[in-house]
Protein backbone atom coordinates (compact mmCIF):
# COMPACT_ATOMS: atom_id res chain seq x y z
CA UNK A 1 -8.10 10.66 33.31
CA UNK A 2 -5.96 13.40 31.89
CA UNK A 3 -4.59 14.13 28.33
CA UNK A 4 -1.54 13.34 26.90
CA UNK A 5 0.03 17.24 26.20
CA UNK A 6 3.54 15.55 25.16
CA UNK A 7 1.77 13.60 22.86
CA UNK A 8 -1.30 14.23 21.72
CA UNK A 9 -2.19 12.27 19.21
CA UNK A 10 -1.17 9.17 20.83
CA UNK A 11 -4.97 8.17 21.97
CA UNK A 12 -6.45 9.12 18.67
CA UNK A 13 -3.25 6.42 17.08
CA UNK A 14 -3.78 3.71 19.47
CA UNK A 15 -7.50 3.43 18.89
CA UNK A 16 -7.08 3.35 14.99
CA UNK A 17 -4.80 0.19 15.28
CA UNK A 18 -6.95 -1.49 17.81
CA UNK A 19 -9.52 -0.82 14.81
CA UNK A 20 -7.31 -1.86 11.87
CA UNK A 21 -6.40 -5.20 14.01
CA UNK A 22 -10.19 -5.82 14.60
CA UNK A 23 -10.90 -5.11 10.99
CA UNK A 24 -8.06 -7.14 9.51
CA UNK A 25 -9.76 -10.37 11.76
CA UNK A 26 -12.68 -10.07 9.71
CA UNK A 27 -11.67 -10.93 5.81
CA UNK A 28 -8.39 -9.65 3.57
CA UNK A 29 -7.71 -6.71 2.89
CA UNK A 30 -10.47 -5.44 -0.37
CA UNK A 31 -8.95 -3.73 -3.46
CA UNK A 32 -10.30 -2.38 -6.97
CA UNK A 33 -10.29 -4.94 -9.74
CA UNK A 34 -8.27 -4.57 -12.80
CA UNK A 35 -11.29 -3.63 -15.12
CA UNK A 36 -11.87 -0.73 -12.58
CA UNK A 37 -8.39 0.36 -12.56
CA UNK A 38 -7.74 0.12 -16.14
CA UNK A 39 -4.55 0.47 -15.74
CA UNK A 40 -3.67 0.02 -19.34
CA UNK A 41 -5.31 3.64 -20.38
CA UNK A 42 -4.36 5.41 -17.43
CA UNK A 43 -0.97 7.36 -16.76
CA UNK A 44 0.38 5.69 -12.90
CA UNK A 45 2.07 8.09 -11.19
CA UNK A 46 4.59 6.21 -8.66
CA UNK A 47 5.65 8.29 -5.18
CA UNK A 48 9.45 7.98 -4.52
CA UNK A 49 10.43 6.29 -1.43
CA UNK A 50 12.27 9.22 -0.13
CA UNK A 51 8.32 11.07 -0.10
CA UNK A 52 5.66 10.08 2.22
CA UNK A 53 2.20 11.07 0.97
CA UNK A 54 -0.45 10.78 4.16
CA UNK A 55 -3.68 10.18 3.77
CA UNK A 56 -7.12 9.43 5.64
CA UNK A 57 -9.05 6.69 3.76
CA UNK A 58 -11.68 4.16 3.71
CA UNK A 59 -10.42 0.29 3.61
CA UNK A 60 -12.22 -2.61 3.41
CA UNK A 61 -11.72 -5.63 5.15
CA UNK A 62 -13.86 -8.65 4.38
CA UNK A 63 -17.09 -7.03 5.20
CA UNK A 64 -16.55 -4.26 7.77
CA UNK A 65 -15.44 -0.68 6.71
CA UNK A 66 -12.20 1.21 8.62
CA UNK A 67 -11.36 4.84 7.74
CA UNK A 68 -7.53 4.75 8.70
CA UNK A 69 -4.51 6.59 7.83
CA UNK A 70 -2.85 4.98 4.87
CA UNK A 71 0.68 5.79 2.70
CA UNK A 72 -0.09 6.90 -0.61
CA UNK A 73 2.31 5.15 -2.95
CA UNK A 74 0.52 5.58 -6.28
CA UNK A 75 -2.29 7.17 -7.91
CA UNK A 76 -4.38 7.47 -11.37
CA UNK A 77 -6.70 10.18 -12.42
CA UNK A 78 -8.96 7.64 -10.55
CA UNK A 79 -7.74 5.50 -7.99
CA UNK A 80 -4.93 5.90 -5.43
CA UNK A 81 -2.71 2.86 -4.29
CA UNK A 82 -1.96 2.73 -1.00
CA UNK A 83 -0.72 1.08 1.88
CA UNK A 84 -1.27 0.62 5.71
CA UNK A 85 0.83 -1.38 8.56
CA UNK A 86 -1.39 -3.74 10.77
CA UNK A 87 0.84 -6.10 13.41
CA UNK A 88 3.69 -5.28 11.70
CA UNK A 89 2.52 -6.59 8.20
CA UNK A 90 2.27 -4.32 5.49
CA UNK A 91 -1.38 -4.58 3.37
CA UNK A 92 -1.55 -2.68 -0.29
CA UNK A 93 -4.70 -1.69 -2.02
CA UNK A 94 -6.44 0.06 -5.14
CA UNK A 95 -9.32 2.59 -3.50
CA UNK A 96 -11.38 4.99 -5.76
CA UNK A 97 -9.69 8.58 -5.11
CA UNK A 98 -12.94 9.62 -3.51
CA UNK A 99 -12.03 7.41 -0.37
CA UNK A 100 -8.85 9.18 0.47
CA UNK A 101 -8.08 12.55 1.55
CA UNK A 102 -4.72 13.98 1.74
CA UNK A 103 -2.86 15.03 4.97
CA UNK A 104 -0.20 17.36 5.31
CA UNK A 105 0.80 15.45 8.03
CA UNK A 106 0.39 11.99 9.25
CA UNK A 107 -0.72 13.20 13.07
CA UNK A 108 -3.16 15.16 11.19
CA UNK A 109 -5.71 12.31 11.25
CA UNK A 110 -5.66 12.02 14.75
């Protein structure tokens, strides 16, 4: 089987939502508690909708681990809120900023 040259990202993309879709099976969607997050001490900085921030993280769901490419919608000087599609539903979480590395672009992950 060939590659994709028009698109070649595609396979990388299809294969992270067959993930995601297996992972989301397995429990909800994990996020940091509010004594982590302290969110009452820390300055939230809040991405305008007009910006997309990419970035390739680690989720949780349930029990089993996906590293997928989220939205970054918000951030602390230690967590970054985020977001990822699965099925057409939209899923939000708290990670530590350790589990998420920018992208410059979202194919970049792929």
């Amino acid at each position: 089987m060939g590659s994709n040259k028009r698109y070649p990202y595609l396979g990388g993309k299809l294969a992270e939502e067959r993930e995601l879709r297996a992972a989301a099976k397995a429990g909800t969607l994990q996020t940091l508690t509010p004594d982590q997050l302290r969110l009452d001490g820390h300055v939230v900085t809040i991405v305008p909708d007009r910006m997309k921030i990419w970035g390739l993280a680690w989720l949780r769901f349930g029990d089993v681990d996906v590293r997928c490419t989220v939205l970054v919608r918000r951030w602390t000087s230690d967590a970054v809120g985020v977001e990822v599609g699965v099925d057409g539903e939209i899923h939000r979480c708290w990670i530590w900023q350790g589990a998420c590395q920018r992208l410059e672009q979202r194919e970049d992950a792929w």
